[in-house]
N, C-alpha and C. Protein backbone atom coordinates (compact mmCIF):
# COMPACT_ATOMS: atom_id res chain seq x y z
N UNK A 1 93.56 141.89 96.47
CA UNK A 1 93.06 140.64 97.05
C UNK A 1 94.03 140.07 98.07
N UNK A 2 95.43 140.48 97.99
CA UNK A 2 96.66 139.36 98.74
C UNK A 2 96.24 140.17 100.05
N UNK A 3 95.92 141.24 100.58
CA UNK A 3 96.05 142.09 102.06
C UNK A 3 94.67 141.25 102.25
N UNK A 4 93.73 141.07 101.72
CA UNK A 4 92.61 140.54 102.25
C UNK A 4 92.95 138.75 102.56
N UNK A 5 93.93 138.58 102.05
CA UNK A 5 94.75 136.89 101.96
C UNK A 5 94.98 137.00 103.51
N UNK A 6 96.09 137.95 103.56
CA UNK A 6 96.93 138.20 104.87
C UNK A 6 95.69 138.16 105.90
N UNK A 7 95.06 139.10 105.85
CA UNK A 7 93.70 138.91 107.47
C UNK A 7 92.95 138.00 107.12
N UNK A 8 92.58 137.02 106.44
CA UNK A 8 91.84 135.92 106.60
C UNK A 8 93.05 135.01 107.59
N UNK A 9 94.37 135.15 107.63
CA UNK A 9 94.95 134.25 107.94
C UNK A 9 95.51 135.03 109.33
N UNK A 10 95.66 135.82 109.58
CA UNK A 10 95.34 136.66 111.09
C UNK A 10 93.98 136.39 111.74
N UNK A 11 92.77 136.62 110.71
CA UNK A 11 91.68 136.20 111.74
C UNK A 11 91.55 134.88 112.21
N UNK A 12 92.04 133.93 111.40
CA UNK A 12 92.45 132.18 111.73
C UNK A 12 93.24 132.22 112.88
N UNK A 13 94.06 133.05 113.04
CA UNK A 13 94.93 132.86 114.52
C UNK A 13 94.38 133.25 115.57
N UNK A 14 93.45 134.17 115.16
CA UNK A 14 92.36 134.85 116.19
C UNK A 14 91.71 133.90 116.93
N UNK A 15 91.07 133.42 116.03
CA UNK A 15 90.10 132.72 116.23
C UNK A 15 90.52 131.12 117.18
N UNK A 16 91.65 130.65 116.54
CA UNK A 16 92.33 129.34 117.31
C UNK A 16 92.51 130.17 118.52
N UNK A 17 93.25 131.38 119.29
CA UNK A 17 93.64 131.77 120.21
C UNK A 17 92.38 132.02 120.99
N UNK A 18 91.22 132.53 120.74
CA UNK A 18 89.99 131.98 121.15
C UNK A 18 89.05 130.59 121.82
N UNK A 19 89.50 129.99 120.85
CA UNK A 19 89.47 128.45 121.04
C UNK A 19 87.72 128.47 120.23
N UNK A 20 87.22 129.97 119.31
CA UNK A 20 86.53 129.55 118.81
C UNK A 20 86.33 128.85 117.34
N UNK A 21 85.52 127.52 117.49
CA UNK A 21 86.04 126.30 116.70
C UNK A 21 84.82 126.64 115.44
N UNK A 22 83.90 127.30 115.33
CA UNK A 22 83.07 127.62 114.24
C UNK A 22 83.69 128.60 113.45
N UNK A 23 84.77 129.85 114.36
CA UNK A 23 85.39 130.93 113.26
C UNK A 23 86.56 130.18 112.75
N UNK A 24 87.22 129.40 113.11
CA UNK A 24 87.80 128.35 112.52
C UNK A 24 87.53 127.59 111.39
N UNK A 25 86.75 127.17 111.31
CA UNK A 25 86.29 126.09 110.58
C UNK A 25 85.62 127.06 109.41
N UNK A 26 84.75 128.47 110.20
CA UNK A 26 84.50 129.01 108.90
C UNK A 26 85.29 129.85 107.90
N UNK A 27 86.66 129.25 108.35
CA UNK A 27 87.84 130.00 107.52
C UNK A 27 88.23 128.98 106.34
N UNK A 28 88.06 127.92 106.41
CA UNK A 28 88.48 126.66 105.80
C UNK A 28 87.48 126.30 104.65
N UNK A 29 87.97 125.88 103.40
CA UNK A 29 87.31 125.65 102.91
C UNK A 29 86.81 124.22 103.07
N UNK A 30 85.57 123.57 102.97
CA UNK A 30 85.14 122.44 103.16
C UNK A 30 86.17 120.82 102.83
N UNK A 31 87.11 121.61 101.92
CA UNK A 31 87.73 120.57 101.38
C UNK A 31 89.33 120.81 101.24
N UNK A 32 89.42 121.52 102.30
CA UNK A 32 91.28 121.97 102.94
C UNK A 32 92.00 120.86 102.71
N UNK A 33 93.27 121.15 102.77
CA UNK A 33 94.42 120.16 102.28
C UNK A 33 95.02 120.60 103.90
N UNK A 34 95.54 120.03 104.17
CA UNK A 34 96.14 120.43 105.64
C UNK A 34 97.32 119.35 105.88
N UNK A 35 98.84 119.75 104.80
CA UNK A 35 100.25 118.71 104.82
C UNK A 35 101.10 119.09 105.98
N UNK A 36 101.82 118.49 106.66
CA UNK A 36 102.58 118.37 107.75
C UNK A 36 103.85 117.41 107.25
N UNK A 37 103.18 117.14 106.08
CA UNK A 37 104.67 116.11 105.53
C UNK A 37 106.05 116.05 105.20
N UNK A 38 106.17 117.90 105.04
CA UNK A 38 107.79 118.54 105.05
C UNK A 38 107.84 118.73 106.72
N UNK A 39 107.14 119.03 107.75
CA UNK A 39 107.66 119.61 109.08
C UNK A 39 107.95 118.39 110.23
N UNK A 40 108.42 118.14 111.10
CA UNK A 40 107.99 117.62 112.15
C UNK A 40 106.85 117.35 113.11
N UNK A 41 106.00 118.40 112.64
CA UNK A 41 104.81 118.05 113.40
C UNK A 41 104.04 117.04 113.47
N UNK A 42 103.93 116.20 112.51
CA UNK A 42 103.30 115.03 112.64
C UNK A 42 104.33 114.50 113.81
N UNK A 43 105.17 114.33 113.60
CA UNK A 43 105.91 113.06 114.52
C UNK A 43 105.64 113.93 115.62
N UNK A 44 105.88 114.97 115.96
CA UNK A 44 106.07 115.66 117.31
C UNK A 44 104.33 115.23 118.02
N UNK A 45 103.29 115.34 117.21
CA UNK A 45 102.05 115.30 117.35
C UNK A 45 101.94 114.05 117.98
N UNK A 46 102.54 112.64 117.28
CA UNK A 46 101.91 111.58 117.06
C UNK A 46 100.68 111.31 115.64
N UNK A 47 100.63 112.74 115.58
CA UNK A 47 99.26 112.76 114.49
C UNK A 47 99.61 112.35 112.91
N UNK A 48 98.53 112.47 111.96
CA UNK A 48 99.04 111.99 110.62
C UNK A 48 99.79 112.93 110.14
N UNK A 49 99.77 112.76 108.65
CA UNK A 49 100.97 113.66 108.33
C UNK A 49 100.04 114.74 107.11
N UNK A 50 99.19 114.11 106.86
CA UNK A 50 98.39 114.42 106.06
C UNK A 50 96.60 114.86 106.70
N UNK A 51 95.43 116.31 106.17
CA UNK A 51 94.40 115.75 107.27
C UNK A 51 93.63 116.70 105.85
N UNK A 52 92.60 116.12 105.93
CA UNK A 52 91.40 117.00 104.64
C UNK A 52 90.04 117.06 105.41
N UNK A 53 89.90 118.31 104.91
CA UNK A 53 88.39 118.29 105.04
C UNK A 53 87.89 119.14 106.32
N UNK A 54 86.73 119.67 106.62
CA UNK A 54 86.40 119.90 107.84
C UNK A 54 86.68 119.06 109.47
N UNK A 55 86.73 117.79 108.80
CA UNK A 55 86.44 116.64 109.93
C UNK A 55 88.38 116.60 110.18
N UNK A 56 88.84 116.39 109.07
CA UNK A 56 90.36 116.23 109.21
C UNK A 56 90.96 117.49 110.27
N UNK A 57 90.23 118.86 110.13
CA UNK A 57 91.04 120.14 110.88
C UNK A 57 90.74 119.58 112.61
N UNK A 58 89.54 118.91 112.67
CA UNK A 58 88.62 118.95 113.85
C UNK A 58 89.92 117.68 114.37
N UNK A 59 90.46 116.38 113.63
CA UNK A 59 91.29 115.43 113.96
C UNK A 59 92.61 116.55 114.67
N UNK A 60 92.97 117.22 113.57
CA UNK A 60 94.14 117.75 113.74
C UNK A 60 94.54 118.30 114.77
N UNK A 61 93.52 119.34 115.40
CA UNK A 61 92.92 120.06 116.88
C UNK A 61 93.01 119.11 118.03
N UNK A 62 92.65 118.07 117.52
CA UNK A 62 92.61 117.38 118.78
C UNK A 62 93.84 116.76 119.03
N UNK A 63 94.54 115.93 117.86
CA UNK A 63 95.85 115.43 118.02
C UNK A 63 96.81 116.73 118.50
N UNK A 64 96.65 117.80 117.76
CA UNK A 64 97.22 118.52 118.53
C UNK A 64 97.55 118.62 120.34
N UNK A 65 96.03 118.90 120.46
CA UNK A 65 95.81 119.21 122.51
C UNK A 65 96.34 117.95 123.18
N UNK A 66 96.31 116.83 122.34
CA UNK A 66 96.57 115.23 123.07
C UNK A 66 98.13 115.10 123.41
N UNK A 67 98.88 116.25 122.30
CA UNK A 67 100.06 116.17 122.39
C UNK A 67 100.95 116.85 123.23
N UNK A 68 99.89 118.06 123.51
CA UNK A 68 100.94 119.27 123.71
C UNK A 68 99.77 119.68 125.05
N UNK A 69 100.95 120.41 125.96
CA UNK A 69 100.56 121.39 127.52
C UNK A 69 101.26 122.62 127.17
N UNK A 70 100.19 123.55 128.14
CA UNK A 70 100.77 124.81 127.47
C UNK A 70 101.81 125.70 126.67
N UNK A 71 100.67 125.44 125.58
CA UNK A 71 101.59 125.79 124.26
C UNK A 71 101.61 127.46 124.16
N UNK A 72 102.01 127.93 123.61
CA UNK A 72 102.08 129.39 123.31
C UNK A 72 102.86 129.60 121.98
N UNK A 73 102.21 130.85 121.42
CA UNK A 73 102.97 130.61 120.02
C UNK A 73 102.52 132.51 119.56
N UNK A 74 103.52 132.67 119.13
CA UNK A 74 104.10 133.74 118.25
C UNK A 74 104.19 134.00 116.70
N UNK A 75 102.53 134.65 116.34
CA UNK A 75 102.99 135.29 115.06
C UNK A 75 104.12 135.88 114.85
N UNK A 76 105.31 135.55 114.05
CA UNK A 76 106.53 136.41 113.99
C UNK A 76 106.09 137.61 112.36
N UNK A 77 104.99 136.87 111.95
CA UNK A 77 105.61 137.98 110.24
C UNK A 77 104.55 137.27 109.60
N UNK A 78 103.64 137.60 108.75
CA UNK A 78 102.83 137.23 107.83
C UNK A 78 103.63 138.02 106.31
N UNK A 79 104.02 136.97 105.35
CA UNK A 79 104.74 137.30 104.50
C UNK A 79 103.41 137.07 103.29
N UNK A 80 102.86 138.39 102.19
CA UNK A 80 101.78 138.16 101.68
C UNK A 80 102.30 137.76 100.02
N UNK A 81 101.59 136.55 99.62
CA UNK A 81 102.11 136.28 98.38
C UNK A 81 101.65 135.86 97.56
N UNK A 82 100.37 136.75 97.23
CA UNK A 82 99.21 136.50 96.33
C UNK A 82 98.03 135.89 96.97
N UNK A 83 98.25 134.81 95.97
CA UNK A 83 96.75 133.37 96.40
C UNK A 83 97.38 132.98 97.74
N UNK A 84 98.92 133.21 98.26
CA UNK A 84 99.17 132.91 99.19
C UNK A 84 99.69 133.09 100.38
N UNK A 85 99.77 133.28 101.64
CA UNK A 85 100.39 133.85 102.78
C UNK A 85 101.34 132.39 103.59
N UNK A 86 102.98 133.38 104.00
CA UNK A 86 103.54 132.89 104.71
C UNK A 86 103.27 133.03 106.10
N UNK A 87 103.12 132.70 106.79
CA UNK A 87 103.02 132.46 108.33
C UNK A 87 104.48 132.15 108.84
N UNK A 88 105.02 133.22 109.76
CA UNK A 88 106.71 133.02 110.73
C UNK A 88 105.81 132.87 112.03
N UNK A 89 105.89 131.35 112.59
CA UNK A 89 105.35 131.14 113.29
C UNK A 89 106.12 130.19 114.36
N UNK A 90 106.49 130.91 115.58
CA UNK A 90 107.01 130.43 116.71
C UNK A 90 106.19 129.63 117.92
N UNK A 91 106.67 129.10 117.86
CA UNK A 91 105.99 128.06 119.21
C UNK A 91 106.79 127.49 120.67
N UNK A 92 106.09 127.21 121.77
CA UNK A 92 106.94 126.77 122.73
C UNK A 92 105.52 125.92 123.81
N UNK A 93 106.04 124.59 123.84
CA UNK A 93 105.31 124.08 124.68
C UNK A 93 105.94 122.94 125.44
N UNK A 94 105.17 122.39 126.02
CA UNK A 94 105.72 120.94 126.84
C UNK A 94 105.00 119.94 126.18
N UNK A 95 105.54 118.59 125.90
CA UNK A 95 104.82 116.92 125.28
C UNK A 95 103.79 116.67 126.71
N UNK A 96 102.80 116.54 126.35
CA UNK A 96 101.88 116.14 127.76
C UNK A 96 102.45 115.38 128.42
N UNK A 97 102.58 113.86 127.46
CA UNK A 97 102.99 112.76 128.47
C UNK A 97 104.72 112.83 128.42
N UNK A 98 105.31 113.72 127.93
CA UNK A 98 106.90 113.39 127.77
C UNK A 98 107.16 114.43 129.08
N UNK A 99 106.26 115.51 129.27
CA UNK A 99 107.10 116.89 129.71
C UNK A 99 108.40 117.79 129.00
N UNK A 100 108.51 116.75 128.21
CA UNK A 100 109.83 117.37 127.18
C UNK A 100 109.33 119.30 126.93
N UNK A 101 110.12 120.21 126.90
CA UNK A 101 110.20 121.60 126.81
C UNK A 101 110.44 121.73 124.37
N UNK A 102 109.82 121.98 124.21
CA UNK A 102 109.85 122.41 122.71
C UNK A 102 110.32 123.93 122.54
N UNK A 103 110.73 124.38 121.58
CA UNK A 103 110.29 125.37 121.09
C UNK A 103 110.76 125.47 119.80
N UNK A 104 109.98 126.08 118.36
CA UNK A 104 110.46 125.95 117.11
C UNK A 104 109.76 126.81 116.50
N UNK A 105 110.44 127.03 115.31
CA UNK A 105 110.08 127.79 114.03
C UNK A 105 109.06 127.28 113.15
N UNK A 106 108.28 127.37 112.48
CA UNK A 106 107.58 126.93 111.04
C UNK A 106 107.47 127.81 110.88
N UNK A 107 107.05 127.38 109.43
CA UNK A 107 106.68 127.86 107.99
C UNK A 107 105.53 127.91 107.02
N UNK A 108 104.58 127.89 107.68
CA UNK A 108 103.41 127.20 107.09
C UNK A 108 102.93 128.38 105.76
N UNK A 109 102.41 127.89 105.05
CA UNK A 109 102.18 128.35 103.40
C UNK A 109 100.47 128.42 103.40
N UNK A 110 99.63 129.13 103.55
CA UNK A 110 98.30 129.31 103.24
C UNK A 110 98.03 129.85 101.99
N UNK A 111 97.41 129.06 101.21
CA UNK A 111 96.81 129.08 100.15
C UNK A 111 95.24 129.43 100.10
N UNK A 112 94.56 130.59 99.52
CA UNK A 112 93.78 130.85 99.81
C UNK A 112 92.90 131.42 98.28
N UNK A 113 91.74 131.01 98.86
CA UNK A 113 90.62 130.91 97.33
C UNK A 113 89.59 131.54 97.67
N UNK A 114 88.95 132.11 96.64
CA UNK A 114 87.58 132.41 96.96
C UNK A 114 86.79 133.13 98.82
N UNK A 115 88.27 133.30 99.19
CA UNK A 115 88.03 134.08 100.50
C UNK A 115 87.98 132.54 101.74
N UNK A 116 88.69 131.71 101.13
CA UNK A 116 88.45 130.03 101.91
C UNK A 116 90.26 129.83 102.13
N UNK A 117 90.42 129.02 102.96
CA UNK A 117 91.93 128.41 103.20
C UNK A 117 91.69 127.21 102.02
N UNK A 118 92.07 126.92 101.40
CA UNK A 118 92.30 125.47 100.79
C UNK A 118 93.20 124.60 101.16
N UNK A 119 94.37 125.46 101.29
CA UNK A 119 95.28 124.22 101.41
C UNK A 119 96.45 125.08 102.23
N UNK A 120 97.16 124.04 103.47
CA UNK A 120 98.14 124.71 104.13
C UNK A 120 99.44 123.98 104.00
N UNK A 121 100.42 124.29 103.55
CA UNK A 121 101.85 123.00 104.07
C UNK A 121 102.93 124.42 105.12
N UNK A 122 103.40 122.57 105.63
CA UNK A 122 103.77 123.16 107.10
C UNK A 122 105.31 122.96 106.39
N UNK A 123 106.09 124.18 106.51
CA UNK A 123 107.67 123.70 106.53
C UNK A 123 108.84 124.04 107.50
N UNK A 124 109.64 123.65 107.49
CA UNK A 124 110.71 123.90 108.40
C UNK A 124 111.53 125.46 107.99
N UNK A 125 112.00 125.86 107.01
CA UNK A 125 112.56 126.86 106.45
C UNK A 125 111.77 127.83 105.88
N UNK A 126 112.14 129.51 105.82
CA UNK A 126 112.14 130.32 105.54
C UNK A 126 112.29 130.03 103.89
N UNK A 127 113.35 129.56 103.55
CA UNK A 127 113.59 129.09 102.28
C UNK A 127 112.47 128.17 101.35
N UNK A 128 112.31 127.12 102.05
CA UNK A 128 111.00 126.78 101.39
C UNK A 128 109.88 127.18 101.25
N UNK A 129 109.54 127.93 102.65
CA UNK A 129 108.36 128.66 102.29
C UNK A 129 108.37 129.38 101.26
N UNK A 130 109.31 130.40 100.82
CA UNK A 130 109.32 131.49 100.04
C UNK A 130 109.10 130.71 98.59
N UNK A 131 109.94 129.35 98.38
CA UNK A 131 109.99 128.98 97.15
C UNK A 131 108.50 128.35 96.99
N UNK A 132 108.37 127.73 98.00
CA UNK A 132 106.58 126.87 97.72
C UNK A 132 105.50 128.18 97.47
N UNK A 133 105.81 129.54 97.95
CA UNK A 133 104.96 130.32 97.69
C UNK A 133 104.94 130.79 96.69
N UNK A 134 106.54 130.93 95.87
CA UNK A 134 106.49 131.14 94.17
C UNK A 134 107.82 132.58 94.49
N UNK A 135 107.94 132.81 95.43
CA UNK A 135 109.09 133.85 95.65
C UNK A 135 110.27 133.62 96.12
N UNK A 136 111.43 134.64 96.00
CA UNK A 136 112.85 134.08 96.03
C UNK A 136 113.58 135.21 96.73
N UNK A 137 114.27 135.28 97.75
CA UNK A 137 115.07 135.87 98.45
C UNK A 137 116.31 136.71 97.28
């Protein structure tokens, strides 16, 4: 079941790099958890820190684009870990209205059910990810 974990969460990147918003959404389960509350992204966003639900991913998308000019981002490593997949995920963009230059690491943790995302947390470290996923270096 965990290799079928791993490409649900490859076809999710697919699909955002697409910009199609139905293979998206039909990756999610109706009632996703979607935390940003260990990473910076909320603040970097402006956006909440917290977003649920179908309607919350659709908020998130957008706070996202409001924030950020061409972004680009780098699967580095899908780490598979059962019910759950790590995502090494690199990014580099400009703040729309800052022009400020970014570029950073996360960690994001996909939790996955019944062939659905449920729940994602975003972290800063390699380290946490591994431990929030239940594994240890």
């Amino acid at each position: 079941m965990s290799e079928e974990n791993v490409e649900i969460v490859r076809r999710l990147y697919d699909a955002i790099a697409r910009q199609d918003v139905a293979a998206v959404l039909s990756l999610y389960d109706s009632e996703v958890e979607v935390d940003f509350s260990r990473s910076p992204q909320g603040a970097l966003t402006g956006g909440a820190l917290n977003y649920h639900g179908h309607e919350g991913v659709r908020r998130m998308s957008r706070d996202w684009n409001e924030a950020w000019a061409d972004v680009e981002y780098d699967i580095e490593e899908l780490i598979d870990a059962g019910e759950h997949v790590i995502s090494v995920l690199t990014y580099r963009g400009r703040g729309r209205s800052s022009g400020a230059e970014v570029e950073q690491t996360d960690y994001p943790v996909w939790t996955i059910r019944k062939g659905k995302i449920v729940r994602v947390v975003w972290l800063q470290t390699r380290e946490e990810a591994l431990e929030a996923a239940g594994l240890s270096e």
